[in-house]
Structure formats: C-alpha cells, structure tokens
C-alpha atoms as a PDB file:
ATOM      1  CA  UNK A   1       3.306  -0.115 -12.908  1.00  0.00           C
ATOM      2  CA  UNK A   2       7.089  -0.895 -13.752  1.00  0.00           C
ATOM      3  CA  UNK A   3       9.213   1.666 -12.570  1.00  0.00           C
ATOM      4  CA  UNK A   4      12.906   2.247 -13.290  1.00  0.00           C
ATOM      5  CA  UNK A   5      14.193   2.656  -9.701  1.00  0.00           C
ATOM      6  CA  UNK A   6      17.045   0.556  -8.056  1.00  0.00           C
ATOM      7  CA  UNK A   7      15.862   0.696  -5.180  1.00  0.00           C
ATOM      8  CA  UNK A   8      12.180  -0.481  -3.311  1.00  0.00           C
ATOM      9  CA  UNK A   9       8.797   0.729  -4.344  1.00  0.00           C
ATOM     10  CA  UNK A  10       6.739   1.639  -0.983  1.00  0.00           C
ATOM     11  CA  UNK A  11       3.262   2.808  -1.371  1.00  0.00           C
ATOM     12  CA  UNK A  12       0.264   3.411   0.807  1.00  0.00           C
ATOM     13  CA  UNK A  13      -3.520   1.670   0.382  1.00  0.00           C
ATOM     14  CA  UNK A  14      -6.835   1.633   2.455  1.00  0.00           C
ATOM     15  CA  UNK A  15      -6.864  -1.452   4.540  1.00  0.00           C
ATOM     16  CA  UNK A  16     -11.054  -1.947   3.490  1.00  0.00           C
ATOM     17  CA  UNK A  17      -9.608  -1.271  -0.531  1.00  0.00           C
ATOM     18  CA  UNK A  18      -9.560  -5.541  -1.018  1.00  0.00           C
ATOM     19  CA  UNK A  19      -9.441  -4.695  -4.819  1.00  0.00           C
ATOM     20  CA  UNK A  20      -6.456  -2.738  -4.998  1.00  0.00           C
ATOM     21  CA  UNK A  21      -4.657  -5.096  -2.415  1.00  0.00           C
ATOM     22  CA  UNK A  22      -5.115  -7.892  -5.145  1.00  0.00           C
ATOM     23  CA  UNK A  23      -3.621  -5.819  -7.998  1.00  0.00           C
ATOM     24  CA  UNK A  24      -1.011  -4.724  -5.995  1.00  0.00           C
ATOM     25  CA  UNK A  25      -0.150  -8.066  -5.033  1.00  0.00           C
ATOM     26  CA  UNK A  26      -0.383  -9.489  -8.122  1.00  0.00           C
ATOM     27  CA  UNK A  27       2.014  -6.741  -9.010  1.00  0.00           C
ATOM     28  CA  UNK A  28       4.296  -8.277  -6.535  1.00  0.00           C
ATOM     29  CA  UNK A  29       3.662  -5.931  -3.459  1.00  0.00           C
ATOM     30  CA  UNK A  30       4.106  -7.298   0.003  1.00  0.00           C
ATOM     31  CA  UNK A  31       2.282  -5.626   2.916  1.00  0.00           C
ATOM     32  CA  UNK A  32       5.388  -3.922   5.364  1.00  0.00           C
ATOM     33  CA  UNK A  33       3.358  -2.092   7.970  1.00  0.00           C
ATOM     34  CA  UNK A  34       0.152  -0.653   8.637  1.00  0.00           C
ATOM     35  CA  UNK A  35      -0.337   3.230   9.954  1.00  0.00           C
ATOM     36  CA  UNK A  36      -3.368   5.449  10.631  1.00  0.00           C
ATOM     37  CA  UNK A  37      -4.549   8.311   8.210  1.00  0.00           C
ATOM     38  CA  UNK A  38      -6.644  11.287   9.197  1.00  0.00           C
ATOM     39  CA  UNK A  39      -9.897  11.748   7.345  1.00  0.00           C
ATOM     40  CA  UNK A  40     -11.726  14.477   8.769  1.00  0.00           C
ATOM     41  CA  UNK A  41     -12.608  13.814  11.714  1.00  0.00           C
ATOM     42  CA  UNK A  42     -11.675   9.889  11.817  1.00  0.00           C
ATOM     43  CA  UNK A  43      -8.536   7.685  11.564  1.00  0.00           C
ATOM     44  CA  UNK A  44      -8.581   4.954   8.524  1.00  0.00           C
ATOM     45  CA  UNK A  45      -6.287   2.143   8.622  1.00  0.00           C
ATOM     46  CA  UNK A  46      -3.752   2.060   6.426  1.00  0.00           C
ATOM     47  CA  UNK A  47      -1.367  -0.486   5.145  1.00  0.00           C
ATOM     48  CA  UNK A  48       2.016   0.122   3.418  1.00  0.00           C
ATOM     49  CA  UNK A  49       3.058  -1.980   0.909  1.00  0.00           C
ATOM     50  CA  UNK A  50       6.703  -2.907  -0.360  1.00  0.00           C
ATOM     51  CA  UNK A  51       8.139  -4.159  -3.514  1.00  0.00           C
ATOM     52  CA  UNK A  52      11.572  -4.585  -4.394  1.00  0.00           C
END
C-alpha cells in the first residue's frame, strides 16, 4: 500500500466493511468524511478515509 505521492492518499470504504477499516487503519488511514453511494436502487454509507 505505499505509494510515492507527496501529497494525501484519500480513498473510499463501505461503512459495514469493519475488516477493511482495520487494515486501513493499521495502514495509517484516518476516517475524513462519510458520503452516500448508489447501489441500485439503495444508498450505502460510505466513509472516506485520509492518509498523509
């Protein structure tokens, strides 16, 4: 997951995805916001995660 970048790393995870939240944090991944996604014909919740 390192990336060469000099500037932040923002990506974008399923709130109810507790397993990828941990990795992510581990990886050092703050949570910066949460949004909704459309799938089909519902909204999942979202959260966006910063690092860097």
């Amino acid at each position: 997951m390192e990336a060469h970048t000099d500037g932040p790393l923002w990506i974008g995870v399923w709130s109810g995805n507790l397993k990828a939240q941990k990795l992510y944090a581990a990886y050092g991944f703050e949570k910066a916001g949460e949004y909704q996604y459309p799938v089909g014909a519902w909204m999942d919740d979202e959260f966006i995660l910063r690092r860097g």
